[in-house]
C-alpha atoms as a PDB file:
ATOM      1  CA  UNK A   1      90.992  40.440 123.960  1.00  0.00           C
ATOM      2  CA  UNK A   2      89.906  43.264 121.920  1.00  0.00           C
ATOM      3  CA  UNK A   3      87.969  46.028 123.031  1.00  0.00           C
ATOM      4  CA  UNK A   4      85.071  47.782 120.853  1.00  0.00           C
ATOM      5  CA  UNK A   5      87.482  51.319 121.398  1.00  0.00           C
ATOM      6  CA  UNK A   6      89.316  49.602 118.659  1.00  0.00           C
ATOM      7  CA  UNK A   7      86.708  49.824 115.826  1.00  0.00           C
ATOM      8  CA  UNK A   8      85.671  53.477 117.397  1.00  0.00           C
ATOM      9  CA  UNK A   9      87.177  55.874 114.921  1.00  0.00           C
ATOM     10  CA  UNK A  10      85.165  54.211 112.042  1.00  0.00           C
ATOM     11  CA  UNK A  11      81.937  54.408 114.519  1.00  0.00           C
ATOM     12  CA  UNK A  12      82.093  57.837 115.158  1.00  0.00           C
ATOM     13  CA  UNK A  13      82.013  58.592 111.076  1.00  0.00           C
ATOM     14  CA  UNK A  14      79.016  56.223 110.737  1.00  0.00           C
ATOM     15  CA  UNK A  15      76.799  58.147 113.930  1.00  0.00           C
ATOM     16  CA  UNK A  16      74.001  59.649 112.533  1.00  0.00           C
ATOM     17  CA  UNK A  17      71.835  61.266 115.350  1.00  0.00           C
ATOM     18  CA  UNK A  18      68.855  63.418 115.507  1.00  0.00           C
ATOM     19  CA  UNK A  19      66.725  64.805 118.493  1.00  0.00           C
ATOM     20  CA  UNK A  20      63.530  63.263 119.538  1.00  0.00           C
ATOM     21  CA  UNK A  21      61.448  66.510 118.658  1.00  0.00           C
ATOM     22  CA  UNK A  22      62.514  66.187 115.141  1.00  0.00           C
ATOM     23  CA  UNK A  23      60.043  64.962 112.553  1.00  0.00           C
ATOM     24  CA  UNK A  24      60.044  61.038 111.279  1.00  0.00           C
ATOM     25  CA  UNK A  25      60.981  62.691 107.538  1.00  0.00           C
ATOM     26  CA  UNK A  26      63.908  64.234 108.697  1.00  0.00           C
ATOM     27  CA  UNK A  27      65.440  60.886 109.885  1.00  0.00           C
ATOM     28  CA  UNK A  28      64.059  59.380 106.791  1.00  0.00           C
ATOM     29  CA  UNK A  29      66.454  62.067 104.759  1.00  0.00           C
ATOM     30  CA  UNK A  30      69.529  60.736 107.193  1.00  0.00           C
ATOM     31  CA  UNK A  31      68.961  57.173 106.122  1.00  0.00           C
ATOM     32  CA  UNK A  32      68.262  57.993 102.223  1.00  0.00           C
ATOM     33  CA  UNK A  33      71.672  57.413 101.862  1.00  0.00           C
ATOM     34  CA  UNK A  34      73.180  54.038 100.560  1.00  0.00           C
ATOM     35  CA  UNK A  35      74.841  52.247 103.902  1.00  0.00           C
ATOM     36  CA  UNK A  36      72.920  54.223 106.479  1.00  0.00           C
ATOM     37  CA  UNK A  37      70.790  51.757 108.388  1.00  0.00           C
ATOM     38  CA  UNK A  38      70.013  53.334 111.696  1.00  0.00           C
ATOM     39  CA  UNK A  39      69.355  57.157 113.209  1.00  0.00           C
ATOM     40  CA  UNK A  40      70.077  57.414 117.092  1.00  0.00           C
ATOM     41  CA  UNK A  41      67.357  59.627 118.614  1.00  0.00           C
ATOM     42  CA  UNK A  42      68.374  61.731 121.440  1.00  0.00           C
ATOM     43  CA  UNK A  43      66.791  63.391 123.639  1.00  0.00           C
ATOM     44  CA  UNK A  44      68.112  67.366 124.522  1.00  0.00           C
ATOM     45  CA  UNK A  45      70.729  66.752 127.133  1.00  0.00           C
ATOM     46  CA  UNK A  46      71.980  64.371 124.179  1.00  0.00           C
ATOM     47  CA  UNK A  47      71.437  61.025 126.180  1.00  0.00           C
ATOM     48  CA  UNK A  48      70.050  58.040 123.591  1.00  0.00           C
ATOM     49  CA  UNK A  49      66.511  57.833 123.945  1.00  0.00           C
ATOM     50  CA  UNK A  50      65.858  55.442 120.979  1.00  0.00           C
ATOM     51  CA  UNK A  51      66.689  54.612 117.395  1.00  0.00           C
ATOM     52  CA  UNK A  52      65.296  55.253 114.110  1.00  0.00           C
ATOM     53  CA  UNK A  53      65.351  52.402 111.521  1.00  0.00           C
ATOM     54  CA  UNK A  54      64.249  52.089 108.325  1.00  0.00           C
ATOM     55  CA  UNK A  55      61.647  49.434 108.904  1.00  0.00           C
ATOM     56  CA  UNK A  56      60.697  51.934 111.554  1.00  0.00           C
ATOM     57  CA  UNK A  57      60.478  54.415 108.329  1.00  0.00           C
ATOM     58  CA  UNK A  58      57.885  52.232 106.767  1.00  0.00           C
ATOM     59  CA  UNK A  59      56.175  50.784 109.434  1.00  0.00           C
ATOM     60  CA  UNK A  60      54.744  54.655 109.720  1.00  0.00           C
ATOM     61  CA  UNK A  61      54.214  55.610 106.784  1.00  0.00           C
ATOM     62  CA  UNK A  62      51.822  52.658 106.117  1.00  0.00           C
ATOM     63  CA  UNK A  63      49.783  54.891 108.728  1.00  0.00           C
ATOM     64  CA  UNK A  64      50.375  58.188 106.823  1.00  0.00           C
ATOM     65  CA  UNK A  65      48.305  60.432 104.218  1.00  0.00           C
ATOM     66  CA  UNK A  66      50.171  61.515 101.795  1.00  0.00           C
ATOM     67  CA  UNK A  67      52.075  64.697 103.644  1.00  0.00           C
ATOM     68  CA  UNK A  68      50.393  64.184 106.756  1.00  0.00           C
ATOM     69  CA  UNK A  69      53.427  62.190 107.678  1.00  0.00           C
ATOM     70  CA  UNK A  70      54.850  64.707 110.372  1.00  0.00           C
ATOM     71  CA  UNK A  71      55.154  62.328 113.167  1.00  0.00           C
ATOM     72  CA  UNK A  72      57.924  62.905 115.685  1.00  0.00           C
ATOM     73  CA  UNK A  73      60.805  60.529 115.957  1.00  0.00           C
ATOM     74  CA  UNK A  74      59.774  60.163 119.522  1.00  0.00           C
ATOM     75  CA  UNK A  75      56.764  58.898 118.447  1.00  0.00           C
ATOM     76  CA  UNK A  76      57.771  56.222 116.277  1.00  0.00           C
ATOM     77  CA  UNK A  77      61.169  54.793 117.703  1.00  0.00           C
ATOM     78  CA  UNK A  78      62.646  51.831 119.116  1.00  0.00           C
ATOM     79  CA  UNK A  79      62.975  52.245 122.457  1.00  0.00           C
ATOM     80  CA  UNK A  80      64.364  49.136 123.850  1.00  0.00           C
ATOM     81  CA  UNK A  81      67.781  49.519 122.451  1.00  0.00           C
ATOM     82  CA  UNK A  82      70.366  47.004 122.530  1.00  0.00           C
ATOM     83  CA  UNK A  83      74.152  49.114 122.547  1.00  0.00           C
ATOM     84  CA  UNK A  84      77.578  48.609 124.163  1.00  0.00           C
ATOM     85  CA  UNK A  85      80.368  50.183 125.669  1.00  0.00           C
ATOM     86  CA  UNK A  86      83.984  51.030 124.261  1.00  0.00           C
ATOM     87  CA  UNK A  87      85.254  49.035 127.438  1.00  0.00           C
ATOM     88  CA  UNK A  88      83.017  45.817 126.241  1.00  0.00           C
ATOM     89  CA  UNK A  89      84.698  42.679 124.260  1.00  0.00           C
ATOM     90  CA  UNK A  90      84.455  43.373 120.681  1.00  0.00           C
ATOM     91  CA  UNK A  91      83.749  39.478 120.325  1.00  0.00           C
ATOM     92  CA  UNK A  92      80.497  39.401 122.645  1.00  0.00           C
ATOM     93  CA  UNK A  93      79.194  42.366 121.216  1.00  0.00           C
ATOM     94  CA  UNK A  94      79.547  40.604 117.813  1.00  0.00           C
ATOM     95  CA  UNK A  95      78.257  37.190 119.169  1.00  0.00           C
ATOM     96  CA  UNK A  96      74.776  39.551 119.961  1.00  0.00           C
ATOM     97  CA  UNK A  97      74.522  41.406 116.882  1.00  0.00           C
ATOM     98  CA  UNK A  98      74.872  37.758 115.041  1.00  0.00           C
ATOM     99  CA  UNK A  99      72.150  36.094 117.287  1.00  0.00           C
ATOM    100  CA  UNK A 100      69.794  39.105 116.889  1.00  0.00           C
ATOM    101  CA  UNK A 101      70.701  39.784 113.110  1.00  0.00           C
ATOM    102  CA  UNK A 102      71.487  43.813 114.052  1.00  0.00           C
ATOM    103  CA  UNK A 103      73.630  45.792 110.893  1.00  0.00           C
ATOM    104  CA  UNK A 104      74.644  47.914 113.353  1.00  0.00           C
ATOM    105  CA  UNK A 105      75.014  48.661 117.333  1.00  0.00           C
ATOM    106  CA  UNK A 106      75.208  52.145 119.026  1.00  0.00           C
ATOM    107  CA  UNK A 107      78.243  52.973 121.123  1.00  0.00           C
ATOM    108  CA  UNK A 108      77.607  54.769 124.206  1.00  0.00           C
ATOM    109  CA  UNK A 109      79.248  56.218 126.937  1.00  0.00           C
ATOM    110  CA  UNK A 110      78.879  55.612 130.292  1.00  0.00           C
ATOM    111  CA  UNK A 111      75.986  58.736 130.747  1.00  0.00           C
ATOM    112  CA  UNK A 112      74.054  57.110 127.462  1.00  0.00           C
ATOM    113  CA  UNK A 113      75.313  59.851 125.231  1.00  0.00           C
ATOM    114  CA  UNK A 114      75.852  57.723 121.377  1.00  0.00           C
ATOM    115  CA  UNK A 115      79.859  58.152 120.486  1.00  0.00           C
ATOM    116  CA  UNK A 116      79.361  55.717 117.887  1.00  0.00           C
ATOM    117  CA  UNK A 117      77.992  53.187 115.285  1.00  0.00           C
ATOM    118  CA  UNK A 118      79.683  49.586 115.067  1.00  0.00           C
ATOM    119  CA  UNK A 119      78.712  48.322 112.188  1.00  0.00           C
ATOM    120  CA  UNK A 120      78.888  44.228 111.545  1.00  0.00           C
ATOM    121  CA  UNK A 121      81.494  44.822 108.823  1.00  0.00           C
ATOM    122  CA  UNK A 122      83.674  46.665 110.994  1.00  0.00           C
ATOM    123  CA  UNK A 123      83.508  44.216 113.857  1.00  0.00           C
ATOM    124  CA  UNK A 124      84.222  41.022 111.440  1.00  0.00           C
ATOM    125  CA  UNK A 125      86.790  42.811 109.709  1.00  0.00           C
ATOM    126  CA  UNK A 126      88.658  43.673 113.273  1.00  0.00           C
ATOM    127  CA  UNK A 127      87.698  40.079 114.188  1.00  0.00           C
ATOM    128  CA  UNK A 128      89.456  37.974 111.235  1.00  0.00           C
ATOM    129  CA  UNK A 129      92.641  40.817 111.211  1.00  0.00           C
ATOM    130  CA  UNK A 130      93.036  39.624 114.840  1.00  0.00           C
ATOM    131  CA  UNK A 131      92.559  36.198 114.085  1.00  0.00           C
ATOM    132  CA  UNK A 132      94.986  36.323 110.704  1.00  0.00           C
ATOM    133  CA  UNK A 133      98.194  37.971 113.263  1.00  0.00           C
ATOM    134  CA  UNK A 134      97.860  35.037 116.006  1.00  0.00           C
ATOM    135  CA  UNK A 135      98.335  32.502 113.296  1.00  0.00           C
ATOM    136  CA  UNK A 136     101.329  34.230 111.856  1.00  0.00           C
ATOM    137  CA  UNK A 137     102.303  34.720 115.569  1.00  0.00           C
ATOM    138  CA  UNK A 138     101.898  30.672 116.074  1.00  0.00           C
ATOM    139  CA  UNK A 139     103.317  29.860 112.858  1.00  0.00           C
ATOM    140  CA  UNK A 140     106.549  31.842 113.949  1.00  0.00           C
ATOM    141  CA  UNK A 141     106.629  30.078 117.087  1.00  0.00           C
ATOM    142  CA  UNK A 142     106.025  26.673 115.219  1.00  0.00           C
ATOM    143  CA  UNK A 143     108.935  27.448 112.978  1.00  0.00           C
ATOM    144  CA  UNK A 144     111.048  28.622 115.978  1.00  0.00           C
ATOM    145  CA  UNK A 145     110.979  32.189 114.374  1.00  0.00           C
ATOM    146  CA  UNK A 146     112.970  35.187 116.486  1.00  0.00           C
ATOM    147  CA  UNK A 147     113.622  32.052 118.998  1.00  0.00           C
ATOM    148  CA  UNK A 148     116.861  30.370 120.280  1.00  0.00           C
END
């Protein structure tokens, strides 16, 4: 049964965060680069208060002027946040992302605070490497490999 701690030292390189204060542009400038998909917005005891996407991104700026587009993360965030736990089973947190259609999930600790970013590339690719070892494992046992 594998754990989402397994996939965490990838997540922690993919974490962007920002603080809730922080102007909309300056998440926009996180996520201008290719295979960033999500900002977590914290608030200043570093607790995740929301996230930043870039639909989020756009959604605003249909509301903006030109540079009048100073709007505070806090202000245009996703609140209701779907994330998980290093503790939690890397396959249920995959079964979610797939029935919601979420790139990415944030992994928090157990005070809120984002440690990570699993992405749906890393969780398949920890997902079939798991499944690829127990069928060598069954094959060995099928061929009566290291048995006598």
């Amino acid at each position: 049964m594998t754990r989402i701690e397994t996939v965490l030292p990838a997540a922690r390189r993919r974490l962007l965060r920002i603080g809730d204060d922080r102007q909309l542009t300056e998440a926009a400038a996180l996520l201008s680069e290719p295979n960033r998909h999500m900002v977590v917005v914290c608030n200043r005891a570093g607790a995740m208060v929301g996230i930043v996407t870039r639909t989020d991104i756009v959604r605003q700026i249909r509301h903006c002027r030109g540079c009048a587009c100073t709007a505070a993360c806090a202000m245009v965030m996703t609140t209701q946040v779907i994330s998980c736990q290093p503790d939690d089973r890397l396959q249920d947190v995959w079964s979610l992302m797939r029935d919601k259609g979420f790139q990415s999930v944030p992994i928090v600790d157990t005070r809120n605070k984002p440690i990570g970013l699993l992405s749906a590339a890393d969780a398949l690719e920890r997902l079939l490497s798991d499944v690829e070892y127990e069928e060598e494992l069954l094959k060995d046992y099928v061929m009566c490999v290291g048995y006598r």
